[in-house]
PDB file of N, CA and C in Angstrom:
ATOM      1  N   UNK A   1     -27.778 209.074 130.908  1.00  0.00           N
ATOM      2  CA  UNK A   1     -28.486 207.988 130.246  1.00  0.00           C
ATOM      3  C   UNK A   1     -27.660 206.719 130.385  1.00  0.00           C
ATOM      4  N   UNK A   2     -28.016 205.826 130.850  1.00  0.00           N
ATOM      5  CA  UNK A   2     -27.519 204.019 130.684  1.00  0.00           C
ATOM      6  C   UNK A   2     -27.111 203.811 129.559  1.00  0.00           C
ATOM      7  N   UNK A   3     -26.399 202.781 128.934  1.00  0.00           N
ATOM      8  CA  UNK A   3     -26.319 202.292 127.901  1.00  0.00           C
ATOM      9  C   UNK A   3     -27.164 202.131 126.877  1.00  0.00           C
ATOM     10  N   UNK A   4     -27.081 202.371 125.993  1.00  0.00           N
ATOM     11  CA  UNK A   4     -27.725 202.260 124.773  1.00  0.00           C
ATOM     12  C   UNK A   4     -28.410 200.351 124.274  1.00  0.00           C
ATOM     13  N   UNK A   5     -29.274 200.543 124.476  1.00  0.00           N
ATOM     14  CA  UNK A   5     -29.787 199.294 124.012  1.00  0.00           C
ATOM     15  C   UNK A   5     -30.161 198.840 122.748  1.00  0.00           C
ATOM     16  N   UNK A   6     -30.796 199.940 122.257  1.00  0.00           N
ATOM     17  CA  UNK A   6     -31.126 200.075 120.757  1.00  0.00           C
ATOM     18  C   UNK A   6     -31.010 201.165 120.016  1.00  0.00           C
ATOM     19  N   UNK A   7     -30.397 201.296 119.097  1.00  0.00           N
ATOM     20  CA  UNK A   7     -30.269 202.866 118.053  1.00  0.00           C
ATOM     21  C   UNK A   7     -31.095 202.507 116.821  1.00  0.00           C
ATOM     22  N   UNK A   8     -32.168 204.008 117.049  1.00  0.00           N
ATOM     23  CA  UNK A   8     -33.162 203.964 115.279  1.00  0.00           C
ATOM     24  C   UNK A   8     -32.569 204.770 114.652  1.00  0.00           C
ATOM     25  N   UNK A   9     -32.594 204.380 113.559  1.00  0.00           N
ATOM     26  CA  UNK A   9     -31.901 204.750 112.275  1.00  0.00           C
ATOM     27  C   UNK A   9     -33.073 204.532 111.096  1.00  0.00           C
ATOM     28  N   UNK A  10     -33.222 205.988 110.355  1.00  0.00           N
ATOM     29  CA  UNK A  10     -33.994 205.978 109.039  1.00  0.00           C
ATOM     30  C   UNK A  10     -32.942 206.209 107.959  1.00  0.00           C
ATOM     31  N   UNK A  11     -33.064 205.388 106.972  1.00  0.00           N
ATOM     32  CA  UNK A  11     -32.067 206.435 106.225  1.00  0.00           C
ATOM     33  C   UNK A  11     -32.464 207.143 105.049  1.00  0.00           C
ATOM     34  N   UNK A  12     -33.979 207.208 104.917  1.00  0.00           N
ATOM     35  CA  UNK A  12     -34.272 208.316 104.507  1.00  0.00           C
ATOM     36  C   UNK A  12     -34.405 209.755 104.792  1.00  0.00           C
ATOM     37  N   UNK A  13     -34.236 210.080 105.802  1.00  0.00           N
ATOM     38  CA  UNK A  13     -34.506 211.607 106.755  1.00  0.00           C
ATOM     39  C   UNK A  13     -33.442 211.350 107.495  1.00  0.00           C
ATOM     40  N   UNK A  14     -32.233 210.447 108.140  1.00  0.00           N
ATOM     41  CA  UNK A  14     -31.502 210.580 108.378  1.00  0.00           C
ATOM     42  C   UNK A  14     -31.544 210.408 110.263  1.00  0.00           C
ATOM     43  N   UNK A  15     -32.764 210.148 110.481  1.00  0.00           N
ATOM     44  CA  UNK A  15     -32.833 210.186 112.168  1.00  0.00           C
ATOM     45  C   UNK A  15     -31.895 209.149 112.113  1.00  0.00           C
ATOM     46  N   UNK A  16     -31.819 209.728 113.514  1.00  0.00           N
ATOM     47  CA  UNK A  16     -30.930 208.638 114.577  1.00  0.00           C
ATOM     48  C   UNK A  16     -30.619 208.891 115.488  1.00  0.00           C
ATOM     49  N   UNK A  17     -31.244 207.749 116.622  1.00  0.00           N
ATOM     50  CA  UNK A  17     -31.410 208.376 118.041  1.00  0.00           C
ATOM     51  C   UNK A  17     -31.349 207.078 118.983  1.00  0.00           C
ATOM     52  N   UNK A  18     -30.859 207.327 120.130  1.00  0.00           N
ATOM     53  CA  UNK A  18     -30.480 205.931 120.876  1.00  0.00           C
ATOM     54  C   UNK A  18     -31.335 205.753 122.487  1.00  0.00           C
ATOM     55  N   UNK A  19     -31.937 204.466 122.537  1.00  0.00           N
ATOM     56  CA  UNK A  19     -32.829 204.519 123.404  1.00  0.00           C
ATOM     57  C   UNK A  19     -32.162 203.553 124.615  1.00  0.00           C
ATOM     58  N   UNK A  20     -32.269 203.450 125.763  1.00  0.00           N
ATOM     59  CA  UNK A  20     -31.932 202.522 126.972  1.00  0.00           C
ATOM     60  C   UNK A  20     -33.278 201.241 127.239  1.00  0.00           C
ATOM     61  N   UNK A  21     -33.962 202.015 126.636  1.00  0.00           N
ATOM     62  CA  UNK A  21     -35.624 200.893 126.741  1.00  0.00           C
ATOM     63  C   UNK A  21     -35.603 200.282 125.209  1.00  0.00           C
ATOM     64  N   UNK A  22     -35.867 199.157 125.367  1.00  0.00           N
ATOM     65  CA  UNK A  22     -36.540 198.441 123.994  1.00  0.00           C
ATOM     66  C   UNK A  22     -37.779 199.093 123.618  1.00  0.00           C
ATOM     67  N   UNK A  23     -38.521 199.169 124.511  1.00  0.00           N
ATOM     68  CA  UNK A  23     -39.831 199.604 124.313  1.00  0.00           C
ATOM     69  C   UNK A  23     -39.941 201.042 123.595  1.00  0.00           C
ATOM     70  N   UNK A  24     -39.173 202.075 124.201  1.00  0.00           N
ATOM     71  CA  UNK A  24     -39.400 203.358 124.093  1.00  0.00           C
ATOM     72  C   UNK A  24     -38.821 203.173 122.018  1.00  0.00           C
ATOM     73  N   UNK A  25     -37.436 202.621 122.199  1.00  0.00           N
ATOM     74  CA  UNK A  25     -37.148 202.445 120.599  1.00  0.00           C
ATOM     75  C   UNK A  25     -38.440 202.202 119.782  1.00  0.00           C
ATOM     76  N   UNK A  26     -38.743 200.814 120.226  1.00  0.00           N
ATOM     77  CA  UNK A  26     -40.236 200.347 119.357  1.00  0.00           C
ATOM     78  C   UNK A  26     -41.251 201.292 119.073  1.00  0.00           C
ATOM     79  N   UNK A  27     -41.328 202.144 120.299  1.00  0.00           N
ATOM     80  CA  UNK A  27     -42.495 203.297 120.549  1.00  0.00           C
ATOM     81  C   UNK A  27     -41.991 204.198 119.135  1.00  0.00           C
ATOM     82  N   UNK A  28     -40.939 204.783 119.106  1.00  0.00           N
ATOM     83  CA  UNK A  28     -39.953 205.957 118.142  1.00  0.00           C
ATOM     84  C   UNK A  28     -40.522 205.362 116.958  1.00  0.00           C
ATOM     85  N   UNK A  29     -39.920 203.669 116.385  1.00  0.00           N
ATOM     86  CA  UNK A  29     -40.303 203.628 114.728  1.00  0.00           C
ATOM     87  C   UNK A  29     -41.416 203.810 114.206  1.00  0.00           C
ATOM     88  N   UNK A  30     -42.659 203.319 115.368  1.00  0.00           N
ATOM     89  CA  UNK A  30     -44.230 203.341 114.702  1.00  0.00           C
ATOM     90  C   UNK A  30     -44.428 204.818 114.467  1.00  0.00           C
ATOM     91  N   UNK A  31     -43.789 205.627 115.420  1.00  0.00           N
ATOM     92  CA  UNK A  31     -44.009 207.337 115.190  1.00  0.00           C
ATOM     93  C   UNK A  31     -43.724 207.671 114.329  1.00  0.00           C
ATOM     94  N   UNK A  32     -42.809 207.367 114.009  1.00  0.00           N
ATOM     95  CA  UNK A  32     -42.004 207.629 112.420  1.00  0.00           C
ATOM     96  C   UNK A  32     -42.343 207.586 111.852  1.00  0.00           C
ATOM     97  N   UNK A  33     -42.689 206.048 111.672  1.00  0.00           N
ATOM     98  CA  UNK A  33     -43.112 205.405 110.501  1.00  0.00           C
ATOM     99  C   UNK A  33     -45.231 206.368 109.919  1.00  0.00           C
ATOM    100  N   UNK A  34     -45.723 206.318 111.181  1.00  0.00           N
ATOM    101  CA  UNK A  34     -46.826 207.358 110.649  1.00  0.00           C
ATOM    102  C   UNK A  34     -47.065 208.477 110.885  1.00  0.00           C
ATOM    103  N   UNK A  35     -45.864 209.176 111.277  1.00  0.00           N
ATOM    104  CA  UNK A  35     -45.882 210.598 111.038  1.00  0.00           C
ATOM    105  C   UNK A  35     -44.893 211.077 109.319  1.00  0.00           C
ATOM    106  N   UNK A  36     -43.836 209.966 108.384  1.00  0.00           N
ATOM    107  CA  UNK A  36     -43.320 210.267 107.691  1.00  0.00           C
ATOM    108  C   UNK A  36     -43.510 209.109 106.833  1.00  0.00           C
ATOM    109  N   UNK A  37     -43.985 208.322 107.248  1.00  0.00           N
ATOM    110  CA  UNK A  37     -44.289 207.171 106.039  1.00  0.00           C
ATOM    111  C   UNK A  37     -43.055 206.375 105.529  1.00  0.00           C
ATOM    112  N   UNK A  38     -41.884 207.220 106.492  1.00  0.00           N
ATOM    113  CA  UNK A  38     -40.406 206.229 106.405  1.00  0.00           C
ATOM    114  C   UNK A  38     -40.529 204.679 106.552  1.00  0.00           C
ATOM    115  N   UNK A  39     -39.277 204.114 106.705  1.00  0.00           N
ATOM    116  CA  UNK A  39     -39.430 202.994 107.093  1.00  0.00           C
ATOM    117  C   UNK A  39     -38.227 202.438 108.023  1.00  0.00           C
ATOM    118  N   UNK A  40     -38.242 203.423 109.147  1.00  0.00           N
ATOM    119  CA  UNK A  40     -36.613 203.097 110.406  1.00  0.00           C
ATOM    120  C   UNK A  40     -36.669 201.769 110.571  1.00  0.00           C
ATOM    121  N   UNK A  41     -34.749 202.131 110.573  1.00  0.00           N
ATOM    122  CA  UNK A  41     -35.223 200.131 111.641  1.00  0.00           C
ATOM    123  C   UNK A  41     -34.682 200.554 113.051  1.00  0.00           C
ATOM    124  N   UNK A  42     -33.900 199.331 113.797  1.00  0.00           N
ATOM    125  CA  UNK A  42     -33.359 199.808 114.537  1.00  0.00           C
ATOM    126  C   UNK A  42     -32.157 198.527 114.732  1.00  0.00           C
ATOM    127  N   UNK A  43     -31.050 198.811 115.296  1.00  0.00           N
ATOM    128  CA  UNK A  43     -29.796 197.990 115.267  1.00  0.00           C
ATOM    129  C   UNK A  43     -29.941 197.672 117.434  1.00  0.00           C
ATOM    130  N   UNK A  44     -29.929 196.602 117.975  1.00  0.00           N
ATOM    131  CA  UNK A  44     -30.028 196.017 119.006  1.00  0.00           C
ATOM    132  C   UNK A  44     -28.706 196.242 119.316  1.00  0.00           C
ATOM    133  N   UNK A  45     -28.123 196.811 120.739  1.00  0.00           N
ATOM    134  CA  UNK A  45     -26.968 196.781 121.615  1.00  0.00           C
ATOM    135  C   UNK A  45     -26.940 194.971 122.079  1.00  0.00           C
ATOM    136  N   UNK A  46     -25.795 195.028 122.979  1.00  0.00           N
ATOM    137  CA  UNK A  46     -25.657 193.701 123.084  1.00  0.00           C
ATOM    138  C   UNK A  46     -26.777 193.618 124.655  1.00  0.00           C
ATOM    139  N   UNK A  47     -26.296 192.238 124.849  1.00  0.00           N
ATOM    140  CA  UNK A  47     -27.438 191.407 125.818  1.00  0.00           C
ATOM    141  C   UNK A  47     -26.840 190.944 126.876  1.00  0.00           C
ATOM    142  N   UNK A  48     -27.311 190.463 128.130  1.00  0.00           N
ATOM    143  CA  UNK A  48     -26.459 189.631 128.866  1.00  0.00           C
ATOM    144  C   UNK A  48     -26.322 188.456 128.166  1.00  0.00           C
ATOM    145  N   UNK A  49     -24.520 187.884 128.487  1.00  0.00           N
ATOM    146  CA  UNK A  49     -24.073 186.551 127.824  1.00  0.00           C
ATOM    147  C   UNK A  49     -25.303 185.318 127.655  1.00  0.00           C
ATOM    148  N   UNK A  50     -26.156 185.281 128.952  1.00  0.00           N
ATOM    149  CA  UNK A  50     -27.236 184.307 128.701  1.00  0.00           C
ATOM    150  C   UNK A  50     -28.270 184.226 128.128  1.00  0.00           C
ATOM    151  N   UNK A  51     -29.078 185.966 127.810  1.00  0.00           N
ATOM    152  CA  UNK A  51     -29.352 186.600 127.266  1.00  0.00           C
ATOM    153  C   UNK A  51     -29.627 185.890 125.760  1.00  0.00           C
ATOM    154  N   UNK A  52     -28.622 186.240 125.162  1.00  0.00           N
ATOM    155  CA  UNK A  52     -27.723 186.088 123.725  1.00  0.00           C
ATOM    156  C   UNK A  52     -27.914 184.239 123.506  1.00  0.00           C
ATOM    157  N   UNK A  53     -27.284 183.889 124.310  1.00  0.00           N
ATOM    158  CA  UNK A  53     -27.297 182.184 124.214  1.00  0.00           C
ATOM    159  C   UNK A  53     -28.676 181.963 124.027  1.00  0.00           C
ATOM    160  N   UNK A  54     -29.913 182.417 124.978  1.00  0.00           N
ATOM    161  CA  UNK A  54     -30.776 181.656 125.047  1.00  0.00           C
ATOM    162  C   UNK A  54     -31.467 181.828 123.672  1.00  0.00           C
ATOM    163  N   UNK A  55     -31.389 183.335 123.407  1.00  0.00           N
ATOM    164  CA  UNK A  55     -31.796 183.589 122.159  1.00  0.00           C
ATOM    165  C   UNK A  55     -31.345 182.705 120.529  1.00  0.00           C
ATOM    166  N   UNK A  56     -30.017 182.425 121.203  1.00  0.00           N
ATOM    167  CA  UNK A  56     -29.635 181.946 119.903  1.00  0.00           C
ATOM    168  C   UNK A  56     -29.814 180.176 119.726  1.00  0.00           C
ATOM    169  N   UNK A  57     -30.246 179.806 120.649  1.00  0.00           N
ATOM    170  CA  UNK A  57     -30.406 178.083 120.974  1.00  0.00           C
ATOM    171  C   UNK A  57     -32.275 178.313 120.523  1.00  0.00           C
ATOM    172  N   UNK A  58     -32.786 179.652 120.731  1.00  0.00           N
ATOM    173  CA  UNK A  58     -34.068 179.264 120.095  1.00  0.00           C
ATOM    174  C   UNK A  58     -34.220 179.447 118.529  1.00  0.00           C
ATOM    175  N   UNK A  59     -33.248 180.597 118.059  1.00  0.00           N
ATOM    176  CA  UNK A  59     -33.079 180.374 116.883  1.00  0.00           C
ATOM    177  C   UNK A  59     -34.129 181.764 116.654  1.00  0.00           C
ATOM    178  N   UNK A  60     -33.952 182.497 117.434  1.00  0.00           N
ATOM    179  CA  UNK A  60     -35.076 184.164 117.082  1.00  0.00           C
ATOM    180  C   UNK A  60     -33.892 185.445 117.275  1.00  0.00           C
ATOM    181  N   UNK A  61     -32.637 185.074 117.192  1.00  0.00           N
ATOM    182  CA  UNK A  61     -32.050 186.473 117.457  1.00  0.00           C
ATOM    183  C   UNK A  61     -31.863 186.792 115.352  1.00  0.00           C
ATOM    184  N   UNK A  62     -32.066 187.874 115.146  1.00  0.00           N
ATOM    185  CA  UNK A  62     -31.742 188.179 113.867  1.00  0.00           C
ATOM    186  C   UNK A  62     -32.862 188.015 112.968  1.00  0.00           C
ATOM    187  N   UNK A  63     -34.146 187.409 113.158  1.00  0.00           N
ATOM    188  CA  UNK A  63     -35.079 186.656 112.477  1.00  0.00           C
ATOM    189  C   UNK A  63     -35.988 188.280 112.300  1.00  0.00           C
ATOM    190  N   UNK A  64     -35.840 188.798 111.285  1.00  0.00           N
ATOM    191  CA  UNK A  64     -37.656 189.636 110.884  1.00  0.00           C
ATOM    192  C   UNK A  64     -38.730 189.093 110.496  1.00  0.00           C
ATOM    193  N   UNK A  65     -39.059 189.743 111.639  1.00  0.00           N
ATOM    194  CA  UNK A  65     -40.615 189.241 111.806  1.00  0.00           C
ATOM    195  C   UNK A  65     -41.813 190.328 111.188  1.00  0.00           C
ATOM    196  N   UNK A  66     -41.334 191.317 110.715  1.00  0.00           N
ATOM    197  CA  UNK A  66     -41.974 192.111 109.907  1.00  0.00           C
ATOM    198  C   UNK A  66     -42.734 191.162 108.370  1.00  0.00           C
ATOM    199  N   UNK A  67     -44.139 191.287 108.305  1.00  0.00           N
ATOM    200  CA  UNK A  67     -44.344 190.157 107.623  1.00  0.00           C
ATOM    201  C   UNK A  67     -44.169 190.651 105.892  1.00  0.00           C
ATOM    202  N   UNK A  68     -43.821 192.599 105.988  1.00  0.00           N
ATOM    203  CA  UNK A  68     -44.109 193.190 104.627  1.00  0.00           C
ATOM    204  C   UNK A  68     -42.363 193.033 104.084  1.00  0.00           C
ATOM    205  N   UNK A  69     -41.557 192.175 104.891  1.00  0.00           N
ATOM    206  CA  UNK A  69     -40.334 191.710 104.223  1.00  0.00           C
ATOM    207  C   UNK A  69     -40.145 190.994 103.557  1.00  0.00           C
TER     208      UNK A  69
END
């Protein structure tokens, strides 16, 4: 497996599992979330250096966008 891009973490049931795709992570919490009614998040690996910059000059790295927060 490649590097870890994103790790989900519930900490009610205790999963935790590490994905190389953003996508596939994203895919994991909605499963979760309606097969156990949990509520995982997930913690982001790092980015390329430009990556990171561009993100952070727009001002969306860190921002939840979950609107039930």
């Amino acid at each position: 497996m490649s590097t870890p891009r994103a790790t989900v973490a519930c900490p009610t049931c205790g999963l935790e599992e590490r994905f190389s795709k953003l996508a596939d992570a994203r895919l994991r919490i909605e499963e979760h979330r309606a097969e156990t009614g949990h509520d995982p998040a997930w913690e982001l690996g790092r980015f390329a250096p430009g990556v990171e910059k561009m993100g952070d000059e727009a001002g969306v790295c860190g921002v939840n966008l979950d609107e039930n927060d």
